[in-house]
PDB file of N, CA and C in Angstrom:
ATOM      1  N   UNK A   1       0.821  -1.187   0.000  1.00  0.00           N
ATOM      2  CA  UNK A   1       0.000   0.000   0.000  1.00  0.00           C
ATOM      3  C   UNK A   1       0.869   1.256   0.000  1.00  0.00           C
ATOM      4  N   UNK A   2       2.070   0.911   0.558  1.00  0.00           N
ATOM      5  CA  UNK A   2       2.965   2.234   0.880  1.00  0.00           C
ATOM      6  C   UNK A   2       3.621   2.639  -0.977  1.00  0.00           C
ATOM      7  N   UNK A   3       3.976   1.449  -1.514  1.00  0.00           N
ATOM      8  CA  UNK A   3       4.673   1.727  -2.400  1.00  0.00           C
ATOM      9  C   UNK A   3       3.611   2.865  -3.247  1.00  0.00           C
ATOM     10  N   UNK A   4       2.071   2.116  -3.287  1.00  0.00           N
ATOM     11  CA  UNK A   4       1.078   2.526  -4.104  1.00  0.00           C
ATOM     12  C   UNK A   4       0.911   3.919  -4.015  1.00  0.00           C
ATOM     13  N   UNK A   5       1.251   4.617  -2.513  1.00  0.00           N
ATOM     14  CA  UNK A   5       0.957   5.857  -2.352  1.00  0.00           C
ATOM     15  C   UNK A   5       2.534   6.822  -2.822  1.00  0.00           C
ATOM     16  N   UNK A   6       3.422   6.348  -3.010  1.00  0.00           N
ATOM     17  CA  UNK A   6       4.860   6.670  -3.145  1.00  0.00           C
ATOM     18  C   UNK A   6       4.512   6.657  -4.681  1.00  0.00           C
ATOM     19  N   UNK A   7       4.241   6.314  -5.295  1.00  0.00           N
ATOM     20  CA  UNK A   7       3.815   6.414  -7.218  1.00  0.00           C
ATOM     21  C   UNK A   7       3.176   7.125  -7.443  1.00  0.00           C
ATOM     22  N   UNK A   8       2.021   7.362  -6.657  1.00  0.00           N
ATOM     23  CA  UNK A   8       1.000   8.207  -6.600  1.00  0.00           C
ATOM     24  C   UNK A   8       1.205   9.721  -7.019  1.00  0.00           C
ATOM     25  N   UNK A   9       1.743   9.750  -5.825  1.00  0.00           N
ATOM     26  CA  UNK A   9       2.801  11.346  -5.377  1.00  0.00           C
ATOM     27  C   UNK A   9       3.747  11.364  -6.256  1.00  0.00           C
ATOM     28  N   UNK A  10       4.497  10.602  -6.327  1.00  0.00           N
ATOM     29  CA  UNK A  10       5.648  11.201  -7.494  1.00  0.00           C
ATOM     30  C   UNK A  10       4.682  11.356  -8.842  1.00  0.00           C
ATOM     31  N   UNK A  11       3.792  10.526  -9.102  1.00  0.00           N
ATOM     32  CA  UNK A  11       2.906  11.119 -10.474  1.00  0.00           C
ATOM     33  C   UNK A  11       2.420  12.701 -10.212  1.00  0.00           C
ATOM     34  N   UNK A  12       1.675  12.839  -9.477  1.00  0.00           N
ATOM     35  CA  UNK A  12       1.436  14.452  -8.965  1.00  0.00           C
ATOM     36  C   UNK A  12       2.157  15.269  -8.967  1.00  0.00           C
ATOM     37  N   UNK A  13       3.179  14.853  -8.196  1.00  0.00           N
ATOM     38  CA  UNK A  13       4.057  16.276  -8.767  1.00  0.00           C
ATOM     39  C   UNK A  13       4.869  16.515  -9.893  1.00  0.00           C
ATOM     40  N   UNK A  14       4.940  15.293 -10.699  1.00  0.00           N
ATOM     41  CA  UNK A  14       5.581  15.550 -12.152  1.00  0.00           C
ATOM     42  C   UNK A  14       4.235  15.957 -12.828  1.00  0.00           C
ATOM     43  N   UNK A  15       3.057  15.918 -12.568  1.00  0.00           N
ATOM     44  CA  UNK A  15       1.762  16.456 -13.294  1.00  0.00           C
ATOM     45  C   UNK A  15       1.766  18.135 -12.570  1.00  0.00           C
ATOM     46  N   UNK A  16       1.918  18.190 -11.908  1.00  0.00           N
ATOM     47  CA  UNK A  16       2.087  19.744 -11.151  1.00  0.00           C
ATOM     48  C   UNK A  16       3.207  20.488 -11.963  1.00  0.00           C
ATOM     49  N   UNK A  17       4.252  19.768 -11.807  1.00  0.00           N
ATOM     50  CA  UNK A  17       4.837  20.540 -12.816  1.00  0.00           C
ATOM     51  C   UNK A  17       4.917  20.673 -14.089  1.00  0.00           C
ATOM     52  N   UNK A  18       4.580  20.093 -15.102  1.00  0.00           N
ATOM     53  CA  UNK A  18       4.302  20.040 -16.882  1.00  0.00           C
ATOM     54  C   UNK A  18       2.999  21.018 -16.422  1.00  0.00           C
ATOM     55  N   UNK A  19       1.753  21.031 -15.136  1.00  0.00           N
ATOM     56  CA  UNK A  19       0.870  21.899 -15.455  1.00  0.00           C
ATOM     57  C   UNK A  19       1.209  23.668 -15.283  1.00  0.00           C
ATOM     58  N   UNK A  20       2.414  23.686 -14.616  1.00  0.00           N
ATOM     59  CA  UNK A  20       2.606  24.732 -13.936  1.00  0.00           C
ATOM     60  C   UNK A  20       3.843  25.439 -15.390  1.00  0.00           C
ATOM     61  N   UNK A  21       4.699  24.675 -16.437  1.00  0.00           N
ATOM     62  CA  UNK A  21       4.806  24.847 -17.011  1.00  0.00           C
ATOM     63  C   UNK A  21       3.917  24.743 -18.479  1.00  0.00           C
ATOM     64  N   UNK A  22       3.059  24.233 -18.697  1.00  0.00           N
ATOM     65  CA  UNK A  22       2.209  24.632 -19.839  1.00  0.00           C
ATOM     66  C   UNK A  22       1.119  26.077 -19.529  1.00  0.00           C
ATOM     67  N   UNK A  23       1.087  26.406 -18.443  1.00  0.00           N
ATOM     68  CA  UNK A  23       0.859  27.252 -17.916  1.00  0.00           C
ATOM     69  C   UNK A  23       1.095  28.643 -18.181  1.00  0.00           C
ATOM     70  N   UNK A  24       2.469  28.423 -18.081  1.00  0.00           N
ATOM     71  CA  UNK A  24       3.422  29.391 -18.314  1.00  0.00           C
ATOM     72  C   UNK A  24       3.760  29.764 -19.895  1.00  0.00           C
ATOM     73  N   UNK A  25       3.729  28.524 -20.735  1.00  0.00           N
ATOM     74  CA  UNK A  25       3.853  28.845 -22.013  1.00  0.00           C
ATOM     75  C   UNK A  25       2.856  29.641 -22.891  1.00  0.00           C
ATOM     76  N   UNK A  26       1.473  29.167 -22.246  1.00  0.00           N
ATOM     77  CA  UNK A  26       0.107  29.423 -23.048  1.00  0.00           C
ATOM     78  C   UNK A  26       0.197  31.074 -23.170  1.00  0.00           C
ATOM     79  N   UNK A  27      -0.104  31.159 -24.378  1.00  0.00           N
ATOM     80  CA  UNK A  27      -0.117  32.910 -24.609  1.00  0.00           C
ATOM     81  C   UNK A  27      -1.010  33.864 -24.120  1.00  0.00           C
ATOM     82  N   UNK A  28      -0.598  34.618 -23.079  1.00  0.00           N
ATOM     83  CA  UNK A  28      -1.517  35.776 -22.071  1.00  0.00           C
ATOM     84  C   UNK A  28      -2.135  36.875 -23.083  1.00  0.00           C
ATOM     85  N   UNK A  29      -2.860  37.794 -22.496  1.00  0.00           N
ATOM     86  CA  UNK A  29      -3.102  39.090 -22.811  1.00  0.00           C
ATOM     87  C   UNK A  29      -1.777  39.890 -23.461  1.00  0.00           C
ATOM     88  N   UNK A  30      -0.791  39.440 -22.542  1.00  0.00           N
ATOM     89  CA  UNK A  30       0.429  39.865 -22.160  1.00  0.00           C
ATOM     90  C   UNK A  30       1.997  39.825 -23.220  1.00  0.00           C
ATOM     91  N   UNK A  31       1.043  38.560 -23.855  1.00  0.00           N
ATOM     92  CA  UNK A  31       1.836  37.778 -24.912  1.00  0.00           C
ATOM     93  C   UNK A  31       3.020  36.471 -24.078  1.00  0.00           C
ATOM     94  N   UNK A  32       3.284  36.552 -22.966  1.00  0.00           N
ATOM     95  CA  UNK A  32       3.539  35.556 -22.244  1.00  0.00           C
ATOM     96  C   UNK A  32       4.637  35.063 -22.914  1.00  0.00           C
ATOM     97  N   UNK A  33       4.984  33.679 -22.637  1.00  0.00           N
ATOM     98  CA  UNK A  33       6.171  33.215 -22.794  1.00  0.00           C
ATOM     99  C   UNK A  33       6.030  32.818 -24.270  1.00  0.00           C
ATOM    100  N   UNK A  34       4.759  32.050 -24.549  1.00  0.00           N
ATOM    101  CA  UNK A  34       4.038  31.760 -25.672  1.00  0.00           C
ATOM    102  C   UNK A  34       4.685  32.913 -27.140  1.00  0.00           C
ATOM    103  N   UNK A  35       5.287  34.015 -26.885  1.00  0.00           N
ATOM    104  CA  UNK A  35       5.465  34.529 -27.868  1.00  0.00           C
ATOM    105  C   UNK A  35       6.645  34.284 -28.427  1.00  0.00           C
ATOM    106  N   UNK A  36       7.799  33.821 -27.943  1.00  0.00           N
ATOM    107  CA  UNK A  36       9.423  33.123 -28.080  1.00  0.00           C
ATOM    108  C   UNK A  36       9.046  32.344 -28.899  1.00  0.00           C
ATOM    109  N   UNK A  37       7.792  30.945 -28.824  1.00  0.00           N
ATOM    110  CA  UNK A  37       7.610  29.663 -29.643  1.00  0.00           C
ATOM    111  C   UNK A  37       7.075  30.112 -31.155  1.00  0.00           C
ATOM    112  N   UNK A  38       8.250  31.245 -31.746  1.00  0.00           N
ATOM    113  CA  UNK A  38       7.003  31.907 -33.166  1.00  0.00           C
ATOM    114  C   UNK A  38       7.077  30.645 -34.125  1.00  0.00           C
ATOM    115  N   UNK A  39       8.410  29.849 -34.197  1.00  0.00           N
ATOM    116  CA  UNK A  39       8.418  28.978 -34.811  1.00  0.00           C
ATOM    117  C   UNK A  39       7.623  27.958 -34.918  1.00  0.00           C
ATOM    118  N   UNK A  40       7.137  27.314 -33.910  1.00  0.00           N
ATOM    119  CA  UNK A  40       5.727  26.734 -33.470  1.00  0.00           C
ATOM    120  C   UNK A  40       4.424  27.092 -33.985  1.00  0.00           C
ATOM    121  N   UNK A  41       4.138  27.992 -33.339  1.00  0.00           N
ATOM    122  CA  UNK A  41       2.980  28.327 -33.892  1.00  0.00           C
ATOM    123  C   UNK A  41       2.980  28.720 -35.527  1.00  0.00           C
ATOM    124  N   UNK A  42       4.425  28.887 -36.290  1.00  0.00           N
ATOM    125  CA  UNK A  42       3.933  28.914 -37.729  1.00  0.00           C
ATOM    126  C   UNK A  42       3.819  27.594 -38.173  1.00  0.00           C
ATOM    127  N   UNK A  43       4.349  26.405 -37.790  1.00  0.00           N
ATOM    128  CA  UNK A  43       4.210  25.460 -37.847  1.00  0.00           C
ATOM    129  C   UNK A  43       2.922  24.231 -37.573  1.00  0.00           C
ATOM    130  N   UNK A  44       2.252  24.302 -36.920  1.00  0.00           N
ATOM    131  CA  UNK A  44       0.726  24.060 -36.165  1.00  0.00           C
ATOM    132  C   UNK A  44      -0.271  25.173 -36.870  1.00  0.00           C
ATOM    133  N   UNK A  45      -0.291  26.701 -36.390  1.00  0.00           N
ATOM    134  CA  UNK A  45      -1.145  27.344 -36.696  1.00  0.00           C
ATOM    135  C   UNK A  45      -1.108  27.860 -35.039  1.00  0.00           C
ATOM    136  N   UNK A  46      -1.780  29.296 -35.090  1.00  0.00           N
ATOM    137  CA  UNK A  46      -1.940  29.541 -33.940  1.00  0.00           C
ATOM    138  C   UNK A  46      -2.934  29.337 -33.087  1.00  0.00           C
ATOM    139  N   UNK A  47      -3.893  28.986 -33.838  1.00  0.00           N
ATOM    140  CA  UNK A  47      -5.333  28.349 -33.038  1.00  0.00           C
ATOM    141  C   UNK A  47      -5.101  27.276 -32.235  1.00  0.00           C
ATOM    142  N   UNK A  48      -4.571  26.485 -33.731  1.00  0.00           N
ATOM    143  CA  UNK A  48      -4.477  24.761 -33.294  1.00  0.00           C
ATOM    144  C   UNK A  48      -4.052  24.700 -31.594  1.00  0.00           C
ATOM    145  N   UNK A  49      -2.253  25.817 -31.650  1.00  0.00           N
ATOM    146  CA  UNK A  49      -1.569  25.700 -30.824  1.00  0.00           C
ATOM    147  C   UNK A  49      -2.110  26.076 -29.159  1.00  0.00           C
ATOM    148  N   UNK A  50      -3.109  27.024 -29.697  1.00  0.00           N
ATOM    149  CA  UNK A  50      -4.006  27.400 -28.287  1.00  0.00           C
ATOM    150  C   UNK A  50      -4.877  26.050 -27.871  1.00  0.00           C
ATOM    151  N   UNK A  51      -5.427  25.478 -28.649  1.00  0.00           N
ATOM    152  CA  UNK A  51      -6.128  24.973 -28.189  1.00  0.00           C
ATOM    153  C   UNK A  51      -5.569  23.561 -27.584  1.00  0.00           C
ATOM    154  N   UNK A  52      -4.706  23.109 -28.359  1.00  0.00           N
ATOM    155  CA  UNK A  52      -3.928  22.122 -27.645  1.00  0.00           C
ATOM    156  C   UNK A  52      -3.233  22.520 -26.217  1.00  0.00           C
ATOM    157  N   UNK A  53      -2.995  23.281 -25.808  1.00  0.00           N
ATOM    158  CA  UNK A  53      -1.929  23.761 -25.015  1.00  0.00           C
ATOM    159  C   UNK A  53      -3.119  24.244 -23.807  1.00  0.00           C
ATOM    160  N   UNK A  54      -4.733  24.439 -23.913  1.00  0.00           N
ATOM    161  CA  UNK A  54      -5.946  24.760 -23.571  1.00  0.00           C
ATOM    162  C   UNK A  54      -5.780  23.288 -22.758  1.00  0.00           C
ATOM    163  N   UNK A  55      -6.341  22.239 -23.691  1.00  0.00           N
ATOM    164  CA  UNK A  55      -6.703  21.160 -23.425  1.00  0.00           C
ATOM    165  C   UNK A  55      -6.105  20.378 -22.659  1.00  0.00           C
ATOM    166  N   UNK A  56      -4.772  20.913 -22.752  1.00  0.00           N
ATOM    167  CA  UNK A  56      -3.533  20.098 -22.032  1.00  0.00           C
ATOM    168  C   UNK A  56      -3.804  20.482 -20.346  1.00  0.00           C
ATOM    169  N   UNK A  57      -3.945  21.766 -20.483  1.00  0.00           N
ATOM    170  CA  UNK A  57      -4.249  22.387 -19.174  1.00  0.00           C
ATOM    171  C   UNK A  57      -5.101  21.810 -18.430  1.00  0.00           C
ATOM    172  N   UNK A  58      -6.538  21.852 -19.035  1.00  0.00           N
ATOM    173  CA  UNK A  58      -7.727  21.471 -18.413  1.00  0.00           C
ATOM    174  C   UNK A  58      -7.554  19.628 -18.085  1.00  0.00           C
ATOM    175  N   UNK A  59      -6.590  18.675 -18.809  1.00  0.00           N
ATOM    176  CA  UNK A  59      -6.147  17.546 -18.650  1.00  0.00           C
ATOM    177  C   UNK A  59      -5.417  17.346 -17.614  1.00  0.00           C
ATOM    178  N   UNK A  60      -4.108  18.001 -17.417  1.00  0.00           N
ATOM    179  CA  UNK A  60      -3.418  18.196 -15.970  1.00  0.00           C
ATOM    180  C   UNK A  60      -4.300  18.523 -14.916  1.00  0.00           C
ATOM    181  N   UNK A  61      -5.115  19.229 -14.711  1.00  0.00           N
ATOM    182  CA  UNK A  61      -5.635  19.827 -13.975  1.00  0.00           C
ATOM    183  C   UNK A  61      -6.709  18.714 -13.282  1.00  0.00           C
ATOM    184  N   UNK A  62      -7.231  18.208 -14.540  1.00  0.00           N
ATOM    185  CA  UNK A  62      -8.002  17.074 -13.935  1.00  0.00           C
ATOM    186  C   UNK A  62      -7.011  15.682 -13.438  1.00  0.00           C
ATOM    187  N   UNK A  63      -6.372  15.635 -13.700  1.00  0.00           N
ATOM    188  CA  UNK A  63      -5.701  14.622 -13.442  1.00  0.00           C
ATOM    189  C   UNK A  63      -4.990  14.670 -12.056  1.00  0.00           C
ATOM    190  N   UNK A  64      -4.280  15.928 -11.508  1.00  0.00           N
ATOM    191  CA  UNK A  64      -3.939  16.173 -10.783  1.00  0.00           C
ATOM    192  C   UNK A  64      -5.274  15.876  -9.691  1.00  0.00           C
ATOM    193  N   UNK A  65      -5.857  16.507 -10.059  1.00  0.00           N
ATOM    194  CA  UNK A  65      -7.859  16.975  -8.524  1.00  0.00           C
ATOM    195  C   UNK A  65      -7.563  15.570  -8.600  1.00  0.00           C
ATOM    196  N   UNK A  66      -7.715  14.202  -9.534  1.00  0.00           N
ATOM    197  CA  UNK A  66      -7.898  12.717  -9.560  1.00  0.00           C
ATOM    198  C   UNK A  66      -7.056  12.447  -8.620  1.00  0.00           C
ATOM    199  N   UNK A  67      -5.305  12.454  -8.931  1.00  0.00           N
ATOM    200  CA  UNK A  67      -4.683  11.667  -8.402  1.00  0.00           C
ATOM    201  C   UNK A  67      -4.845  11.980  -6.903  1.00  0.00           C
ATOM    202  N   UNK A  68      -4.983  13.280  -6.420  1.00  0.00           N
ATOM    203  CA  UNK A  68      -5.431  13.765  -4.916  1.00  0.00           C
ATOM    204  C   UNK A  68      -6.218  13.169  -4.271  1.00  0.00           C
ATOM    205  N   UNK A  69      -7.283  12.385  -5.059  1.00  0.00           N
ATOM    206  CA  UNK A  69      -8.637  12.196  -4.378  1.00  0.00           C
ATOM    207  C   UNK A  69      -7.778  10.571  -4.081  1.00  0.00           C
ATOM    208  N   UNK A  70      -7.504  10.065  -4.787  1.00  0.00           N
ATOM    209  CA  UNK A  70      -6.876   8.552  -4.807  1.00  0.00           C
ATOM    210  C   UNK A  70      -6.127   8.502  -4.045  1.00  0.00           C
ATOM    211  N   UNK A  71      -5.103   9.298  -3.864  1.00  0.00           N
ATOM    212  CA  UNK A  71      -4.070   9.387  -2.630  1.00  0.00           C
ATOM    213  C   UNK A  71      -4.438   9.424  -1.282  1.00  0.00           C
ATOM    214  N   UNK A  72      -5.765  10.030  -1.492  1.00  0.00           N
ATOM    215  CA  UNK A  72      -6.369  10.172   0.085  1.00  0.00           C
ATOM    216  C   UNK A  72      -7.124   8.869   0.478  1.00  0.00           C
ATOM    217  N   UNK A  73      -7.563   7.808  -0.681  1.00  0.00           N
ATOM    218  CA  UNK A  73      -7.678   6.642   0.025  1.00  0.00           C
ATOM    219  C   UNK A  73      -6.286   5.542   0.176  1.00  0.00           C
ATOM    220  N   UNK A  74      -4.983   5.506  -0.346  1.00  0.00           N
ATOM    221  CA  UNK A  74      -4.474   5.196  -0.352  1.00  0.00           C
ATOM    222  C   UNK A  74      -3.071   4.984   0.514  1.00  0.00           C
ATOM    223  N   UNK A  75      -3.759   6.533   1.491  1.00  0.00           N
ATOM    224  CA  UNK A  75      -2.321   6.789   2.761  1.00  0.00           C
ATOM    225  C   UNK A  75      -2.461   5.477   3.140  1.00  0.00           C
ATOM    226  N   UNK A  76      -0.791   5.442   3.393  1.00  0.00           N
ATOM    227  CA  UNK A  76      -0.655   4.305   4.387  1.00  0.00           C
ATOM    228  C   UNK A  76      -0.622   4.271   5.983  1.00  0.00           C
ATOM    229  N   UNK A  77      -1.449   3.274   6.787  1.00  0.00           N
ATOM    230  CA  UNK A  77      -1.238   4.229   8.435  1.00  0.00           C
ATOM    231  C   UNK A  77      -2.824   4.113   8.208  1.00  0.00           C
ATOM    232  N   UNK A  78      -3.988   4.596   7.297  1.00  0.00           N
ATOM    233  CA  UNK A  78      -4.969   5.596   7.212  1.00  0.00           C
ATOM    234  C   UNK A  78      -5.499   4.425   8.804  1.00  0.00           C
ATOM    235  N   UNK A  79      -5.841   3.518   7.860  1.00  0.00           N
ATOM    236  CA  UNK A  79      -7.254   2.419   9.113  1.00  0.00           C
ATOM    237  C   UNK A  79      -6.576   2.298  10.522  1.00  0.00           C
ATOM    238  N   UNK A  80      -5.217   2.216  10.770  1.00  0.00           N
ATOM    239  CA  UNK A  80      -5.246   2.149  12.063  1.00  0.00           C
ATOM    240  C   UNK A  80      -4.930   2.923  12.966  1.00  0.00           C
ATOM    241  N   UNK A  81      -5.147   4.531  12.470  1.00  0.00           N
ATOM    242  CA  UNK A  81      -5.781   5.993  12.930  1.00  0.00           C
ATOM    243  C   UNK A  81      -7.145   5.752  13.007  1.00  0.00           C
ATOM    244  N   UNK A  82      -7.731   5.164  12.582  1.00  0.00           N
ATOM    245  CA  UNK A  82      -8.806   5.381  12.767  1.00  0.00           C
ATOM    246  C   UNK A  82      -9.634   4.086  13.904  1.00  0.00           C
ATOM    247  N   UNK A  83      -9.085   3.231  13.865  1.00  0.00           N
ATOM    248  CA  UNK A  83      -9.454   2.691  14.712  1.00  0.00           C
ATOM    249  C   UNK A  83      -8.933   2.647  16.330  1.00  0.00           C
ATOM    250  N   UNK A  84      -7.762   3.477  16.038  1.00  0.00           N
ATOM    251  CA  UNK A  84      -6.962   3.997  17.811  1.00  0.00           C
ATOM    252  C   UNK A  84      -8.303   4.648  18.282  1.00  0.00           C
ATOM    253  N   UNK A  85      -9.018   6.091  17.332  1.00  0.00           N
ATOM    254  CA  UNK A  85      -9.872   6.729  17.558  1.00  0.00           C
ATOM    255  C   UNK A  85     -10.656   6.080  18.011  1.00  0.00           C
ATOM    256  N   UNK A  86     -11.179   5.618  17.234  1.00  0.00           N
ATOM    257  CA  UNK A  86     -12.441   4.992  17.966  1.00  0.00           C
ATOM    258  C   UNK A  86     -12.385   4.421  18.903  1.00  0.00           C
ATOM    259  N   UNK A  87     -11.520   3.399  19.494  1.00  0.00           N
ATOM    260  CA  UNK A  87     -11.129   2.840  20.822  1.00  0.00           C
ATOM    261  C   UNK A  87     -11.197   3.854  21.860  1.00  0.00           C
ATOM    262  N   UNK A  88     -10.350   5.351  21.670  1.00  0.00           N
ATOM    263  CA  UNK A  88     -10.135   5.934  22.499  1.00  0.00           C
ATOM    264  C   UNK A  88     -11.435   6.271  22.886  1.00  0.00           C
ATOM    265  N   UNK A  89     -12.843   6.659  21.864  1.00  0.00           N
ATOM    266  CA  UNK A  89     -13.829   7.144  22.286  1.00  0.00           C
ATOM    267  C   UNK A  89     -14.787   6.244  22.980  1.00  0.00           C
ATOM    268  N   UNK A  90     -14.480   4.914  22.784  1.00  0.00           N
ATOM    269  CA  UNK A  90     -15.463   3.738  23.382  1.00  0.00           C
ATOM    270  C   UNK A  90     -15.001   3.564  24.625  1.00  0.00           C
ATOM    271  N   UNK A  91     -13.488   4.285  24.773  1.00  0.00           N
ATOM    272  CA  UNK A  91     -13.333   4.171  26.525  1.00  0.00           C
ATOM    273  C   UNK A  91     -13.614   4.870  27.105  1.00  0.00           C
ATOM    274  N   UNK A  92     -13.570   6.114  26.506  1.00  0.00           N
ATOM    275  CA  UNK A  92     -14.175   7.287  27.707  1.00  0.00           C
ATOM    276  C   UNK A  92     -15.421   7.423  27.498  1.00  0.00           C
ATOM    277  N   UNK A  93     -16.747   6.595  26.639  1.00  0.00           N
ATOM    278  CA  UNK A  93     -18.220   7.193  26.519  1.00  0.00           C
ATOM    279  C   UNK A  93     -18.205   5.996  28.005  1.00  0.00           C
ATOM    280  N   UNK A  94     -19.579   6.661  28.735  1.00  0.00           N
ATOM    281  CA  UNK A  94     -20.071   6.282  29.776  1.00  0.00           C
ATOM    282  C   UNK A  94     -20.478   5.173  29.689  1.00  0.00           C
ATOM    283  N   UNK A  95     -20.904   4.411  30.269  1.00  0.00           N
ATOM    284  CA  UNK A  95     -21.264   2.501  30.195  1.00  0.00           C
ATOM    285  C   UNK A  95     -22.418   2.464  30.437  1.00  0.00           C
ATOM    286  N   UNK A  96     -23.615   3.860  30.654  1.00  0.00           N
ATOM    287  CA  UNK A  96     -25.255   3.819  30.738  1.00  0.00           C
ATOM    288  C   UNK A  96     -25.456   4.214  29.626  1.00  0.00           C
ATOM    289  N   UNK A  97     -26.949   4.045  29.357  1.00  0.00           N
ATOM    290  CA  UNK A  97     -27.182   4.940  28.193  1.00  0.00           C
ATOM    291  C   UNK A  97     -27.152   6.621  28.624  1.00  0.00           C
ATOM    292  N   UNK A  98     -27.087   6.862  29.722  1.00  0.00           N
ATOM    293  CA  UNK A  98     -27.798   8.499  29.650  1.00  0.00           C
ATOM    294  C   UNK A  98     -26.448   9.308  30.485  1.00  0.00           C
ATOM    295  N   UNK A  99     -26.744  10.329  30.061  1.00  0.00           N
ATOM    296  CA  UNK A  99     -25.410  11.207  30.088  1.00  0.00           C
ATOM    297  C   UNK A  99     -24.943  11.406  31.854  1.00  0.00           C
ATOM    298  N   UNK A 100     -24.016  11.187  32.527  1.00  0.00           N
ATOM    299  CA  UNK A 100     -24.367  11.654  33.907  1.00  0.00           C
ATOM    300  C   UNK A 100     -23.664  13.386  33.940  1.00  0.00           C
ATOM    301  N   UNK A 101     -24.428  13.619  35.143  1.00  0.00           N
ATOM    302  CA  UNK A 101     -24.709  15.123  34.846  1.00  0.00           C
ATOM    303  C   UNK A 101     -24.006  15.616  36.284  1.00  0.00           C
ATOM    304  N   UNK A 102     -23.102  16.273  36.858  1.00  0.00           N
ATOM    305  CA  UNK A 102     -22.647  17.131  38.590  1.00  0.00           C
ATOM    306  C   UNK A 102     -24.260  17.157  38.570  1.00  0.00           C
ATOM    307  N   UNK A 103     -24.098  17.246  40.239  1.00  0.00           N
ATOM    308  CA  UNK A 103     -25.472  17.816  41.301  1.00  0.00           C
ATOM    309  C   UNK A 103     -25.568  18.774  41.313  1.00  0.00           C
ATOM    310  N   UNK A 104     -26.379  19.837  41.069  1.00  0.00           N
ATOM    311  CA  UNK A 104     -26.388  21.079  41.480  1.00  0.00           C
ATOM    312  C   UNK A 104     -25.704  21.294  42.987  1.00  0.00           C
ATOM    313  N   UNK A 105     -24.704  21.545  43.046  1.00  0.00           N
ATOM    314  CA  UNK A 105     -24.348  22.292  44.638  1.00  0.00           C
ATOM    315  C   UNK A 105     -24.281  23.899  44.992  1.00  0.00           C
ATOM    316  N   UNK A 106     -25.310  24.599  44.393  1.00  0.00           N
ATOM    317  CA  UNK A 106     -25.226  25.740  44.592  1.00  0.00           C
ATOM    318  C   UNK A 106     -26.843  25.818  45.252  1.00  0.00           C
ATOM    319  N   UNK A 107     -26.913  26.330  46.442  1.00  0.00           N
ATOM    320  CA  UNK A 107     -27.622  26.361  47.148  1.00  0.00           C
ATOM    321  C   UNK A 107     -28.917  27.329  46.517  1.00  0.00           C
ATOM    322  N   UNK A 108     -30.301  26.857  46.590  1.00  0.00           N
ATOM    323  CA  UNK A 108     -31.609  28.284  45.754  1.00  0.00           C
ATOM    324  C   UNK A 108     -31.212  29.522  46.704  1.00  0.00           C
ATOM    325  N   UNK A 109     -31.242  30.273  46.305  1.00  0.00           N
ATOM    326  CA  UNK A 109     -31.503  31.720  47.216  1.00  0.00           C
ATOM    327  C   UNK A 109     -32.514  31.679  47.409  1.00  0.00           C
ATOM    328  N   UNK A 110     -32.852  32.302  48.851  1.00  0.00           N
ATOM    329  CA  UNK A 110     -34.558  32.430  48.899  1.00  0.00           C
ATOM    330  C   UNK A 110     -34.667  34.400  48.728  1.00  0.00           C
ATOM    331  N   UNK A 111     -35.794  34.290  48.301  1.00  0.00           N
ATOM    332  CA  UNK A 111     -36.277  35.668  47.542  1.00  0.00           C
ATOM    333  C   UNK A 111     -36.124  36.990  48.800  1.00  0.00           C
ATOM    334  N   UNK A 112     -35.631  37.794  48.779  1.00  0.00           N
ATOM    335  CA  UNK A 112     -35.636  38.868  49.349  1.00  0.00           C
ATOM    336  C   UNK A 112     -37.462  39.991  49.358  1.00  0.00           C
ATOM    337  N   UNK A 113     -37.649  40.018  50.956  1.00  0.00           N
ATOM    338  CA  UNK A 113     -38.414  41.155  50.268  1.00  0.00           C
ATOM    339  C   UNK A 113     -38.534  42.578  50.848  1.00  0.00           C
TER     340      UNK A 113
END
């Protein structure tokens, strides 16, 4: 299970980074880095190149949210955190059903008049 979560993670963050660099390439308002690749885009077209480089994004991106969600069933350790917990709480809940409650020890005042 350990190894499974050790693959996991190293997939994520090599997907974090190709997303964090396609990112960076895609052409801004700004003209971005995207404007260096002129050779590229005469080559593809400049649409094509947006939209691939679009798609790529929205692909990392999902892939990354995926591999997160998988990793979180996959920690290793996870079940027997969770069952310390619960032990701990089955020892300290009370052994009646009903909650016990202190006595009132504060004496009624009687009313002044």
């Amino acid at each position: 299970m350990q190894a499974a979560y050790i693959t996991i993670s190293i997939i994520i963050v090599i997907a974090s980074i190709l997303l964090t660099l396609v990112v960076l390439v895609q052409n801004s308002k700004g003209g971005g880095l995207a404007a260096n690749f002129a050779a590229g885009n005469q080559t593809l077209g400049v649409r094509q190149t947006a939209d691939f480089l679009e798609k790529l994004t929205w692909g990392l991106a999902i892939a990354v949210l995926a591999l997160c969600i998988v990793a979180t069933f996959v920690v290793p350790g996870r079940q027997s955190h969770k069952s310390q917990v619960k032990e701990k709480i089955e020892q300290t809940a009370p052994t009646s059903g009903q909650p016990e409650f202190p006595a009132n020890t504060i004496p009624a005042q009687q009313p002044t008049e």
